[in-house]
C-alpha atoms as a PDB file:
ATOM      1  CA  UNK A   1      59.898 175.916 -34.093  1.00  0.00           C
ATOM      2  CA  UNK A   2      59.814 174.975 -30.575  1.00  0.00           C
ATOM      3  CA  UNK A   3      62.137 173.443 -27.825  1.00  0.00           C
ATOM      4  CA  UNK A   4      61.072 170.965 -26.091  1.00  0.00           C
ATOM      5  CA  UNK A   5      62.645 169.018 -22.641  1.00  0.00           C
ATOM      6  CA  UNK A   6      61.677 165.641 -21.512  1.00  0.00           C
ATOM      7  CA  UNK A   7      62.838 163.727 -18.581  1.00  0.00           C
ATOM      8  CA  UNK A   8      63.181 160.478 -18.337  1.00  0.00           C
ATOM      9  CA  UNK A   9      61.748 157.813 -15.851  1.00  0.00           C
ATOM     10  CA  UNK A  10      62.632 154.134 -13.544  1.00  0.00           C
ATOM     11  CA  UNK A  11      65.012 152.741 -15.495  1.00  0.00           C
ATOM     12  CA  UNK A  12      67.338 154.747 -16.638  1.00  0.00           C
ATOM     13  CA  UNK A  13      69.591 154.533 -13.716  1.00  0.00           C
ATOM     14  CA  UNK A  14      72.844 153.032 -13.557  1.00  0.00           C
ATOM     15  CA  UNK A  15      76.188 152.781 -10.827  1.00  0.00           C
ATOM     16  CA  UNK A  16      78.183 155.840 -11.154  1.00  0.00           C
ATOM     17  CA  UNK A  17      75.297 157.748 -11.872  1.00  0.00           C
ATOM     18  CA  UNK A  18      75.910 161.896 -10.957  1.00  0.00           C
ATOM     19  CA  UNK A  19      79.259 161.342  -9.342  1.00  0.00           C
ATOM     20  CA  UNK A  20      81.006 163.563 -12.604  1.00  0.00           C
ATOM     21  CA  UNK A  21      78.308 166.883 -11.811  1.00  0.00           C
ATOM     22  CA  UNK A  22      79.101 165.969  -7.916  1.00  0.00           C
ATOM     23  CA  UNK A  23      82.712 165.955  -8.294  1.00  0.00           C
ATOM     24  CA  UNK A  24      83.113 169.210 -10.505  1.00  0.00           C
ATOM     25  CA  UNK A  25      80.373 171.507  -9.463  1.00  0.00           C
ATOM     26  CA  UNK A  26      80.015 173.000  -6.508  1.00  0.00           C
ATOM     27  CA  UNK A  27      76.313 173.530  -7.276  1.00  0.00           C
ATOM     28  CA  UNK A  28      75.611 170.110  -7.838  1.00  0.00           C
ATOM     29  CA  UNK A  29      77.550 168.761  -4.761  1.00  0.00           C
ATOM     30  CA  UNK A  30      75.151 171.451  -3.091  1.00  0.00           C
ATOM     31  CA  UNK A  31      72.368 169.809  -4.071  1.00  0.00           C
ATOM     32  CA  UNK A  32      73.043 166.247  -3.644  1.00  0.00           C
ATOM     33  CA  UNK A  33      73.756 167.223  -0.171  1.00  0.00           C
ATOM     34  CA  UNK A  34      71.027 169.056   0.311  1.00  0.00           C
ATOM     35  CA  UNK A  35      69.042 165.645  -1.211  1.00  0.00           C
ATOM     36  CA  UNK A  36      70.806 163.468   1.420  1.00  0.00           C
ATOM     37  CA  UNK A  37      69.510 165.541   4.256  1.00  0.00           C
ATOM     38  CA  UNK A  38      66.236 165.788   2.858  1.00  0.00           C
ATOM     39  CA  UNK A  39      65.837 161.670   2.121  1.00  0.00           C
ATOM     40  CA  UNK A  40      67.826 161.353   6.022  1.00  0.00           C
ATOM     41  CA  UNK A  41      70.441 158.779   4.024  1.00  0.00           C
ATOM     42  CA  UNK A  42      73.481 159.493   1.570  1.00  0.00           C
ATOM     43  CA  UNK A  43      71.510 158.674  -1.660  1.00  0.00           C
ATOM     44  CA  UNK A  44      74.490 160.001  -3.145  1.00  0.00           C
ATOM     45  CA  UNK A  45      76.982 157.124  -1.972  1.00  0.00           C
ATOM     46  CA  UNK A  46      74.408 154.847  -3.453  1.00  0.00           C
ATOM     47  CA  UNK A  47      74.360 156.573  -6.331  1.00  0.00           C
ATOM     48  CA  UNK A  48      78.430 156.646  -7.178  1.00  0.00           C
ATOM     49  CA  UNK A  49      79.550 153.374  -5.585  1.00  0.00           C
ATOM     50  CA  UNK A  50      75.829 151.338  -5.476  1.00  0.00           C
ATOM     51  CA  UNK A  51      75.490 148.210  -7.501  1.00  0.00           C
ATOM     52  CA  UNK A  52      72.878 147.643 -10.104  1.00  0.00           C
ATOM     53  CA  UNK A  53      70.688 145.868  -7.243  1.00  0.00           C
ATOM     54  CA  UNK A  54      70.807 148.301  -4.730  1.00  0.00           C
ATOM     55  CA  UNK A  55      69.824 151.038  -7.547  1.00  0.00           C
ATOM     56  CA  UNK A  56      66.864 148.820  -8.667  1.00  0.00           C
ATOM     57  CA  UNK A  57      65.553 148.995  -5.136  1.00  0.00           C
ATOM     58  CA  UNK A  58      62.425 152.058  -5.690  1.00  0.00           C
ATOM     59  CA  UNK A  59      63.153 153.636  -2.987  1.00  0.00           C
ATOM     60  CA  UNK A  60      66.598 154.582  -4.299  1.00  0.00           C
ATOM     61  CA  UNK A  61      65.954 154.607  -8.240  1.00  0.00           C
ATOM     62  CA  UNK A  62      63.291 157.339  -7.946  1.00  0.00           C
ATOM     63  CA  UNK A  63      64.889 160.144  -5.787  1.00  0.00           C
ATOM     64  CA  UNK A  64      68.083 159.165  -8.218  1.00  0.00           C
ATOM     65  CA  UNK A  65      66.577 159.968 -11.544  1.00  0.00           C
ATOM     66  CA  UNK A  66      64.867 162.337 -10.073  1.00  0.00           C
ATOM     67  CA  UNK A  67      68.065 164.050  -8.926  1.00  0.00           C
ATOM     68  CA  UNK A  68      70.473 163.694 -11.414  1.00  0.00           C
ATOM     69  CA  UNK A  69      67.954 164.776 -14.046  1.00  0.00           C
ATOM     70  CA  UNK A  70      67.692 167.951 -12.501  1.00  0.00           C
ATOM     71  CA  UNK A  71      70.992 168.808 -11.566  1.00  0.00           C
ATOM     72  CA  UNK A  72      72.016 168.242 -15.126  1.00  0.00           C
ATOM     73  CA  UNK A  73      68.962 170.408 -16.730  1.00  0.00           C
ATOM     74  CA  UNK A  74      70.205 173.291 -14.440  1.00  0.00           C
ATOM     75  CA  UNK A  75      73.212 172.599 -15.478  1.00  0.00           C
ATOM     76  CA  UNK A  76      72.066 173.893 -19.096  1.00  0.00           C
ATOM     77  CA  UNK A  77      72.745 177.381 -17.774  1.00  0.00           C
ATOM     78  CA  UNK A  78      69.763 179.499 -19.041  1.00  0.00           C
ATOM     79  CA  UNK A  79      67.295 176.947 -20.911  1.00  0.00           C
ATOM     80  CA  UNK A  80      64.300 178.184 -21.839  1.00  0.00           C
ATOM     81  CA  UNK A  81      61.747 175.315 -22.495  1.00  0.00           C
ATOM     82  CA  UNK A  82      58.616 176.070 -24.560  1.00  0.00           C
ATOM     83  CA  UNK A  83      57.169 172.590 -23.288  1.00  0.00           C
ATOM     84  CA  UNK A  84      58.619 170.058 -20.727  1.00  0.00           C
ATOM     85  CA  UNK A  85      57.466 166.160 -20.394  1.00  0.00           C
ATOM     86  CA  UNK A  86      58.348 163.483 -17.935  1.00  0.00           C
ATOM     87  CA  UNK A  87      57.718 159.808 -18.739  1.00  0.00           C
ATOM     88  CA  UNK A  88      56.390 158.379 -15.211  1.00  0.00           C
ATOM     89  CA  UNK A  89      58.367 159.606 -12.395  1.00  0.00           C
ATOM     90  CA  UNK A  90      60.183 161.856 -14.742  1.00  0.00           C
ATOM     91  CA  UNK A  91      56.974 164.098 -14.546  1.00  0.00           C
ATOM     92  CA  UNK A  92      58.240 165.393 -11.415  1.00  0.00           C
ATOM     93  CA  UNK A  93      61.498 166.551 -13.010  1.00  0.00           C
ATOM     94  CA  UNK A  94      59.329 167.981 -15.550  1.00  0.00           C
ATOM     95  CA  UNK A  95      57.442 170.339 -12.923  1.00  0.00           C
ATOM     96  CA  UNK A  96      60.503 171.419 -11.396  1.00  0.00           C
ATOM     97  CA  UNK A  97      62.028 172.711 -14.836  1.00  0.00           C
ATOM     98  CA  UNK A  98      58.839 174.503 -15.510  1.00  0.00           C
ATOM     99  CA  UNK A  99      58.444 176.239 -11.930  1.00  0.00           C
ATOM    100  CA  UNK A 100      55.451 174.257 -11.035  1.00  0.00           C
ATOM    101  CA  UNK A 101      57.394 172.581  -7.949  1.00  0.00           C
ATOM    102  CA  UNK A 102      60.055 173.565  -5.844  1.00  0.00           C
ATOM    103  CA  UNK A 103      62.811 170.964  -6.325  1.00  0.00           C
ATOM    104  CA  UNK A 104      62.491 170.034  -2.133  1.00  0.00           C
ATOM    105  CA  UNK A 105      58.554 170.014  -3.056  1.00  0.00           C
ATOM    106  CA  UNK A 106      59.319 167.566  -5.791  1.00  0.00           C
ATOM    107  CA  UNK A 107      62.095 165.657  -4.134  1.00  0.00           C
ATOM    108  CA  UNK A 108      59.897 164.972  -1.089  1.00  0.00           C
ATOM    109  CA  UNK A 109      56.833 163.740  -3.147  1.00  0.00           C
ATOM    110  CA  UNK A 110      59.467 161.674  -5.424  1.00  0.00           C
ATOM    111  CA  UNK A 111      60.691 159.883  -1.971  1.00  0.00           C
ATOM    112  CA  UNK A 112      57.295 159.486  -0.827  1.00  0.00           C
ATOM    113  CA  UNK A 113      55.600 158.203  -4.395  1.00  0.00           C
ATOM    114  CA  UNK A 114      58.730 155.549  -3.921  1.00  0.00           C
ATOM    115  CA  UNK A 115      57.987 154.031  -0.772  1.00  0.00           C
ATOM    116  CA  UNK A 116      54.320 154.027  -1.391  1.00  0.00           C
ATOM    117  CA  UNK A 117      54.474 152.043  -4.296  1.00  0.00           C
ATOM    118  CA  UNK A 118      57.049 149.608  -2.895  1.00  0.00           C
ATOM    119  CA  UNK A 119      54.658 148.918  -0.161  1.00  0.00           C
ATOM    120  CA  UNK A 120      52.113 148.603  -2.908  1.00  0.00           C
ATOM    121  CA  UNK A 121      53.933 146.079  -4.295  1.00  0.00           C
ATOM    122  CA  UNK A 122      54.455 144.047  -1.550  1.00  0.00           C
ATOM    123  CA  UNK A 123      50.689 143.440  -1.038  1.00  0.00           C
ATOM    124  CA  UNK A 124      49.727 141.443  -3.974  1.00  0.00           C
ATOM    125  CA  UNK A 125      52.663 139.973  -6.067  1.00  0.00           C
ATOM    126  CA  UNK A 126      52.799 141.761  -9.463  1.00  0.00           C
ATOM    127  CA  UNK A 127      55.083 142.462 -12.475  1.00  0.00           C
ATOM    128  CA  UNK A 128      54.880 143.735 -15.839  1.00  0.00           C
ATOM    129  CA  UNK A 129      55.811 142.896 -19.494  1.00  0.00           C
ATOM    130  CA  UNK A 130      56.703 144.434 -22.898  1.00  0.00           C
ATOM    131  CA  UNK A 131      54.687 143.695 -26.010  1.00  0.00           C
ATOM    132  CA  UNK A 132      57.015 144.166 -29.233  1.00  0.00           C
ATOM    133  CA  UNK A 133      55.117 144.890 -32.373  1.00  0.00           C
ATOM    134  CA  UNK A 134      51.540 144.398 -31.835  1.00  0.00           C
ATOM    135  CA  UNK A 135      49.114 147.042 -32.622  1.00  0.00           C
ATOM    136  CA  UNK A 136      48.071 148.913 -29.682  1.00  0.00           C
ATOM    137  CA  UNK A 137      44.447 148.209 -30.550  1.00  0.00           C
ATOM    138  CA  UNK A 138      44.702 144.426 -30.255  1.00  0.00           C
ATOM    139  CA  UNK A 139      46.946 144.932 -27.175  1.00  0.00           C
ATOM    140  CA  UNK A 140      44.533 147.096 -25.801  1.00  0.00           C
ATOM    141  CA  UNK A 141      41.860 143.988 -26.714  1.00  0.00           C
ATOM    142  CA  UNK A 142      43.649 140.741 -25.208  1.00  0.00           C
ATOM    143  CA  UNK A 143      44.140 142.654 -21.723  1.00  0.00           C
ATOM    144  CA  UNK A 144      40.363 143.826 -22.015  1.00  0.00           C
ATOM    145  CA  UNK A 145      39.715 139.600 -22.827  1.00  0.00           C
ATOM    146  CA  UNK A 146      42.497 138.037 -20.122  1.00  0.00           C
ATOM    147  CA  UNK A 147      40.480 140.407 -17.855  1.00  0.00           C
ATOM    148  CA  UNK A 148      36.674 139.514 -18.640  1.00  0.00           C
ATOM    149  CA  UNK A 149      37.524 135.953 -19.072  1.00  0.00           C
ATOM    150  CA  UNK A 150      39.984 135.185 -15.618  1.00  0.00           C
ATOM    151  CA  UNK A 151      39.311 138.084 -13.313  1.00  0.00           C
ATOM    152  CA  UNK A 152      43.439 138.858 -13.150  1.00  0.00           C
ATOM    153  CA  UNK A 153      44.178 142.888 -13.345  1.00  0.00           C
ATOM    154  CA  UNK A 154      45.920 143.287 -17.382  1.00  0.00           C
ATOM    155  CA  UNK A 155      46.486 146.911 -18.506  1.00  0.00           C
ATOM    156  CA  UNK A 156      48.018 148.526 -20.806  1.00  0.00           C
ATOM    157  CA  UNK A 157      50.762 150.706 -18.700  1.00  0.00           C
ATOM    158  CA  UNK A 158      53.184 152.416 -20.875  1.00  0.00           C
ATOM    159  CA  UNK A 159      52.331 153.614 -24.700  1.00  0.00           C
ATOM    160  CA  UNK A 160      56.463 153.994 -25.171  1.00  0.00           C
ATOM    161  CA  UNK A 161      56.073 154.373 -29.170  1.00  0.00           C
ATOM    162  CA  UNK A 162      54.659 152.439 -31.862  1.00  0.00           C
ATOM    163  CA  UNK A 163      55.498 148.641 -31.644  1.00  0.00           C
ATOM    164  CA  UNK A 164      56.148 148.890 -27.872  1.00  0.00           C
ATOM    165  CA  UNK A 165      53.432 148.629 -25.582  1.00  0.00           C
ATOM    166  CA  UNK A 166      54.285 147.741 -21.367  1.00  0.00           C
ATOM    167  CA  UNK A 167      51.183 146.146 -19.766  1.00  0.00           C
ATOM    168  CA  UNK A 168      50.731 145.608 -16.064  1.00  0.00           C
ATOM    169  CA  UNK A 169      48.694 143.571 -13.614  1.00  0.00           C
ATOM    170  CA  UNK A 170      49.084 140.354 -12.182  1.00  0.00           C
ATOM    171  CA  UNK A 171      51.015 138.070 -12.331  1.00  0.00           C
ATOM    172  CA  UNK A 172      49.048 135.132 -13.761  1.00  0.00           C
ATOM    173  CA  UNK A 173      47.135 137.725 -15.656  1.00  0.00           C
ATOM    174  CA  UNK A 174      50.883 138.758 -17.230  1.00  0.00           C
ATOM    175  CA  UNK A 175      51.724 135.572 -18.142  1.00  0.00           C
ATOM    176  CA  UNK A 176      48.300 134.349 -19.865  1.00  0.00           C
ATOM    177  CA  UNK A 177      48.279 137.455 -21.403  1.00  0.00           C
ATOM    178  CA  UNK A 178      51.821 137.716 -22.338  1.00  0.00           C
ATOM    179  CA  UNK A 179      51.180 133.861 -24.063  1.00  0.00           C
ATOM    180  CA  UNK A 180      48.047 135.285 -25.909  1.00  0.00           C
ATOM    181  CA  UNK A 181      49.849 138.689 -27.444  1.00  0.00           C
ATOM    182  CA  UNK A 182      52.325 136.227 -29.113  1.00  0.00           C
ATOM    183  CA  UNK A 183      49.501 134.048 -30.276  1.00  0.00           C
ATOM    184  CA  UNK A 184      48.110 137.054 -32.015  1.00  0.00           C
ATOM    185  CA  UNK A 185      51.505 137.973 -34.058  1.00  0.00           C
ATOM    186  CA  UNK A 186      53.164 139.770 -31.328  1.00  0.00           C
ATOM    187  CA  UNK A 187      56.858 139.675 -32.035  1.00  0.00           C
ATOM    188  CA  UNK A 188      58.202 139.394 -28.332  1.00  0.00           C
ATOM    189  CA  UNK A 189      56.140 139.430 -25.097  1.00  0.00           C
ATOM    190  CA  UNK A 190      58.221 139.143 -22.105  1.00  0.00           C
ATOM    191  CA  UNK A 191      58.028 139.676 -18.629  1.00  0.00           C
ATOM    192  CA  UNK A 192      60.242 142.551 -17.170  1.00  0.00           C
ATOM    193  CA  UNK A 193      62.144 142.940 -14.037  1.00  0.00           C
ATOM    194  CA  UNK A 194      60.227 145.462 -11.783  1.00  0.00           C
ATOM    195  CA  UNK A 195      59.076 145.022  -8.603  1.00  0.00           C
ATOM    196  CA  UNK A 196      55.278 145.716  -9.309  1.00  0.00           C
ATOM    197  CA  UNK A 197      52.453 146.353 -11.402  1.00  0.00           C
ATOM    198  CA  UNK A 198      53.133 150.824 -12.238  1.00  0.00           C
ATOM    199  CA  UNK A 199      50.411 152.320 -13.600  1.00  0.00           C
ATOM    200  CA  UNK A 200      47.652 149.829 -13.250  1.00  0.00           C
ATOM    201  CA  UNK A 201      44.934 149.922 -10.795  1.00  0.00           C
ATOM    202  CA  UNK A 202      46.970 147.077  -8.333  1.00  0.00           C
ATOM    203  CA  UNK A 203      48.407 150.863  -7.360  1.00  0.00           C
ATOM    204  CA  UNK A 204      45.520 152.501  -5.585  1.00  0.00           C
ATOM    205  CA  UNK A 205      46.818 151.953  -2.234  1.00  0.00           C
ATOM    206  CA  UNK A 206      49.754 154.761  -3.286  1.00  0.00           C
ATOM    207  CA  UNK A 207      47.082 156.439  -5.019  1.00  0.00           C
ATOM    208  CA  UNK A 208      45.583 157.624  -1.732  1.00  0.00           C
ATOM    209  CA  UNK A 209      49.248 158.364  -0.221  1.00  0.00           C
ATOM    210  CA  UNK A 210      50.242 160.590  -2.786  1.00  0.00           C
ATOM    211  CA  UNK A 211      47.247 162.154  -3.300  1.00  0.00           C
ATOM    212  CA  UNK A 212      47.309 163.890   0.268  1.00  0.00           C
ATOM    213  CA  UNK A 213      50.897 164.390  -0.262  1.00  0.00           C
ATOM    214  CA  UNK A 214      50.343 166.185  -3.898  1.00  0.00           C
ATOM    215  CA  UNK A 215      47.194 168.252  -2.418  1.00  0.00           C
ATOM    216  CA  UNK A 216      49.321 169.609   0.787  1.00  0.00           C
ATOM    217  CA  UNK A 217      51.982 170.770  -1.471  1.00  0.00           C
ATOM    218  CA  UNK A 218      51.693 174.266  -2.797  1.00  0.00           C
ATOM    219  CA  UNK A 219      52.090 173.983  -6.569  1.00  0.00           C
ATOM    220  CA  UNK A 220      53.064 177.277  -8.813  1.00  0.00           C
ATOM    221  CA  UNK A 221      51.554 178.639 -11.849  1.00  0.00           C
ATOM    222  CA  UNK A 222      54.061 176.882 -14.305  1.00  0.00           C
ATOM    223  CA  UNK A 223      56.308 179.011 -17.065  1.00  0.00           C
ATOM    224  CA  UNK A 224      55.491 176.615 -19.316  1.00  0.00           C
ATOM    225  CA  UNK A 225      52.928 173.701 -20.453  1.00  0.00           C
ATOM    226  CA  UNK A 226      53.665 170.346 -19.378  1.00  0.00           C
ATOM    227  CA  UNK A 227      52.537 167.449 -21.072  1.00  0.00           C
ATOM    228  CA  UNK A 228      51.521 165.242 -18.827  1.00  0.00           C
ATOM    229  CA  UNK A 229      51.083 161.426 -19.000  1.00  0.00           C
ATOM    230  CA  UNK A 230      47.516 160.950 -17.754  1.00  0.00           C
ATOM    231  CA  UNK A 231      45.928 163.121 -20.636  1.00  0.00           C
ATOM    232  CA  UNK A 232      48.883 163.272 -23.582  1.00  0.00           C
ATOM    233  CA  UNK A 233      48.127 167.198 -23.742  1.00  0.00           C
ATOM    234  CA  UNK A 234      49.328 170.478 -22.967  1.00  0.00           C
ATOM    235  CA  UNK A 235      48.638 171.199 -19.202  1.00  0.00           C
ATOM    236  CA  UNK A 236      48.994 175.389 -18.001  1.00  0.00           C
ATOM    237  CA  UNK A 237      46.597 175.240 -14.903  1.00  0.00           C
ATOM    238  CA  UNK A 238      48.426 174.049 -11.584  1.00  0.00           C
ATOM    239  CA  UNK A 239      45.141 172.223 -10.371  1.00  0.00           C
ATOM    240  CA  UNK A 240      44.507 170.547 -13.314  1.00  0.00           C
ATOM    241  CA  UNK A 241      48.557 169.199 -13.095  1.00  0.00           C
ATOM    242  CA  UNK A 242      47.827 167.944  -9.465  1.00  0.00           C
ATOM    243  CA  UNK A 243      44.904 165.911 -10.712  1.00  0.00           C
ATOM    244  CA  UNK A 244      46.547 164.904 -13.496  1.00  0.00           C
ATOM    245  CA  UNK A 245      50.183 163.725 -11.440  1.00  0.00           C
ATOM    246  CA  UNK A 246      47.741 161.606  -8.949  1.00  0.00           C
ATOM    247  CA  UNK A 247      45.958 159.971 -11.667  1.00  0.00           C
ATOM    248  CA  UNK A 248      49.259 158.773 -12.762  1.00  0.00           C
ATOM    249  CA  UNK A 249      49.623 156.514 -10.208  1.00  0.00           C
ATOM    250  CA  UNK A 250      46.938 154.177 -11.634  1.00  0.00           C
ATOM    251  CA  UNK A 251      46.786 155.393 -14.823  1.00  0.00           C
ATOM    252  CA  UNK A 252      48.531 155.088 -18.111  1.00  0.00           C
ATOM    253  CA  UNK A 253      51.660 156.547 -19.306  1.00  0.00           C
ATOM    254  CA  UNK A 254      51.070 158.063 -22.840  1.00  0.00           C
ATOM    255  CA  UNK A 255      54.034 158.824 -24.162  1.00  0.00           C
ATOM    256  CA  UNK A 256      53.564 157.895 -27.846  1.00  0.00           C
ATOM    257  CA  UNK A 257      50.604 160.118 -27.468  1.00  0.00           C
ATOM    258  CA  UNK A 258      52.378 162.904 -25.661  1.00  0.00           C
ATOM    259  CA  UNK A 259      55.321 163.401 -28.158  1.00  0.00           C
ATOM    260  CA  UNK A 260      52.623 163.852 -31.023  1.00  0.00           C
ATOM    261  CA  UNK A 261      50.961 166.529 -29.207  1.00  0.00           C
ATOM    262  CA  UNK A 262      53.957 168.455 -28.800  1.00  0.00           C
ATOM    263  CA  UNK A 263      54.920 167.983 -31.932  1.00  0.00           C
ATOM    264  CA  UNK A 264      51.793 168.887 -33.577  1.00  0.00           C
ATOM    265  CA  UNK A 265      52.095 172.039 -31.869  1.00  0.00           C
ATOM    266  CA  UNK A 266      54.923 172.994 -32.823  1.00  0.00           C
ATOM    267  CA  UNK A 267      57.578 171.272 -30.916  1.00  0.00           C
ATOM    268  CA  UNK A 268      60.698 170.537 -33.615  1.00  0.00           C
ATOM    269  CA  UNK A 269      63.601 169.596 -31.207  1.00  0.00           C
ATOM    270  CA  UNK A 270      63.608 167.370 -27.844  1.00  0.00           C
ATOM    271  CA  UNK A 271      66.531 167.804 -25.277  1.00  0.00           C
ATOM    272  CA  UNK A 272      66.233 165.030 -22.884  1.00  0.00           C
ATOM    273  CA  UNK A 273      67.671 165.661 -19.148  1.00  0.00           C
ATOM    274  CA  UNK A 274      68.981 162.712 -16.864  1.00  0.00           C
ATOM    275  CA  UNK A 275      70.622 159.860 -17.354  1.00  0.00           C
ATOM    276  CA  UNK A 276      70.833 157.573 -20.111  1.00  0.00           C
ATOM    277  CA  UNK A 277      69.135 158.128 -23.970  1.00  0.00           C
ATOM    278  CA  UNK A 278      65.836 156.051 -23.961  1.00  0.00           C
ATOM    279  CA  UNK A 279      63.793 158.613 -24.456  1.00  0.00           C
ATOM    280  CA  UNK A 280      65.554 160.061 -27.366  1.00  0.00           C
ATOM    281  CA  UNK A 281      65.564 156.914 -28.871  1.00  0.00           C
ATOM    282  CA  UNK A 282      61.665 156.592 -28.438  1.00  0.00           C
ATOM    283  CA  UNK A 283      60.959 159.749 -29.834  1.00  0.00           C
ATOM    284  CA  UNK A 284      62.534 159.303 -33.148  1.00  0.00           C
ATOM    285  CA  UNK A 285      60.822 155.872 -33.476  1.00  0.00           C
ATOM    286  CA  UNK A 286      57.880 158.148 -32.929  1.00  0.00           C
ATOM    287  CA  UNK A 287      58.581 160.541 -35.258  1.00  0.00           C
ATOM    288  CA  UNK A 288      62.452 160.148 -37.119  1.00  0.00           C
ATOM    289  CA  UNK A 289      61.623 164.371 -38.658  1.00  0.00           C
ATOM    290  CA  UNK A 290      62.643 165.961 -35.176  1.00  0.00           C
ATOM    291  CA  UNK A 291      66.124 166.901 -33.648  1.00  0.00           C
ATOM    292  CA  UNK A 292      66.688 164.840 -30.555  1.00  0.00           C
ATOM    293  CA  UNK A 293      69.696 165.583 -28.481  1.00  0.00           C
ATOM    294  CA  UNK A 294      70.219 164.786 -24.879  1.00  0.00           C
ATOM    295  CA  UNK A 295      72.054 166.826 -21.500  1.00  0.00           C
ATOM    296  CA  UNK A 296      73.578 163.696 -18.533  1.00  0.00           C
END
């Protein structure tokens, strides 16, 4: 029976987020200061009196869920994770739990990762959309044939759980291929509002950022596996993880496929650590046998 702690992604932010941990404990309004310094703007005004919009912006929603996941898994007191997993960005959270980064390490990559995709973004206009119970093969199969047949970038992005599938590219790939995945029985297929194509190859340019980021930063053997996106397996060596957290960028997130490895071995309860419950929610849709319980 093992204890697992996962960390969510983009997403799960939302106004007001951290300003209870700021307001009664001195360690946490030590770190959020220490964050502001480090990011050279008060991420934590944004983060207690922002609107929706100004969290949405990348730039501030990464460093955010970044921060206030942390700050409440230390929070925990003396957790003792046998496995850790971040969907996306939460990855980094996930490092940080497990010794692998430092949290100013992991805050500074977060930051950077942010603004690199943003500017990402802004090169070629692109979005991405959920597909709502559609098999993942014949998801996997209409991107492959929007992509032979027009030329547009359509991946599959983020395996969330079963039925729920986020592909990414284009935007004129989206859309034809969002029109085609209901044509084949999917329930729902709709666009969603992000500011890019994550996890799809229209990423490369923050590929390369990150990457020399990620290989100038001195990672740390890790106290625990973490199961990381990119391969859906348990992941001990610290060169291996760097690899793994650049690939990332461009690559699939596999979280359908990571819960089922760490619950095939042995993983019986998930704690998830940030804000919001989405990824509680996902994992019982996964598999409804484990304990789920969350720390915000």
């Amino acid at each position: 029976m093992k204890h697992a702690f996962v960390f969510p992604g983009q997403g799960s932010q939302f106004p007001g987020m951290g300003k209870e941990h700021y307001e009664n404990s001195a360690f946490a309004k030590k770190i959020f200061e220490q964050a502001n310094e480090l990011l050279s703007f008060r991420i934590s005004d944004i983060m207690f009196n922002g609107t929706e919009d100004e969290l949405r912006q990348t730039n501030v929603t990464q460093p955010a869920v970044f921060l206030h996941s942390v700050i409440a898994y230390r929070g925990i007191g003396h957790a003792k994770p046998d496995m850790v997993a971040g969907h996306s960005l939460g990855e980094f959270s996930a490092l940080v739990a497990n010794g692998t980064l430092t949290f100013e390490d992991a805050l500074k990559l977060v930051s950077l990762r942010a603004i690199a995709m943003q500017k990402a973004c802004d090169i070629q206009p692109s979005t991405m959309a959920a597909v709502l119970a559609l098999a993942d093969e014949k998801v996997e199969e209409v991107c492959r044939q929007v992509q032979e047949e027009t030329g547009e970038i359509v991946v599959p992005a983020n395996y969330n759980c079963p039925g729920q599938l986020v592909i990414s590219g284009s935007v004129k790939g989206i859309d034809i291929a969002c029109e085609r995945m209901k044509a084949a029985g999917a329930k729902r297929a709709l666009v969603l509002p992000v500011g890019g194509a994550f996890h799809s190859p229209l990423m490369a340019p923050a590929k390369e950022e990150l990457k020399a980021a990620i290989e100038a930063t001195k990672f740390q053997q890790p106290s625990c596996a973490v199961y990381q996106n990119a391969v859906a397996r348990a992941v001990l060596d610290k060169d291996e993880i760097k690899h793994n957290l650049i690939e990332q960028l461009t690559g699939a997130v596999r979280w359908t496929q990571s819960v089922q490895s760490m619950i095939a071995d042995g993983a019986s309860t998930f704690t998830e650590s940030g804000p919001g419950k989405v990824l509680q929610g996902l994992i019982l849709k996964i598999d409804k046998n484990v304990s789920v319980d969350g720390v915000s």
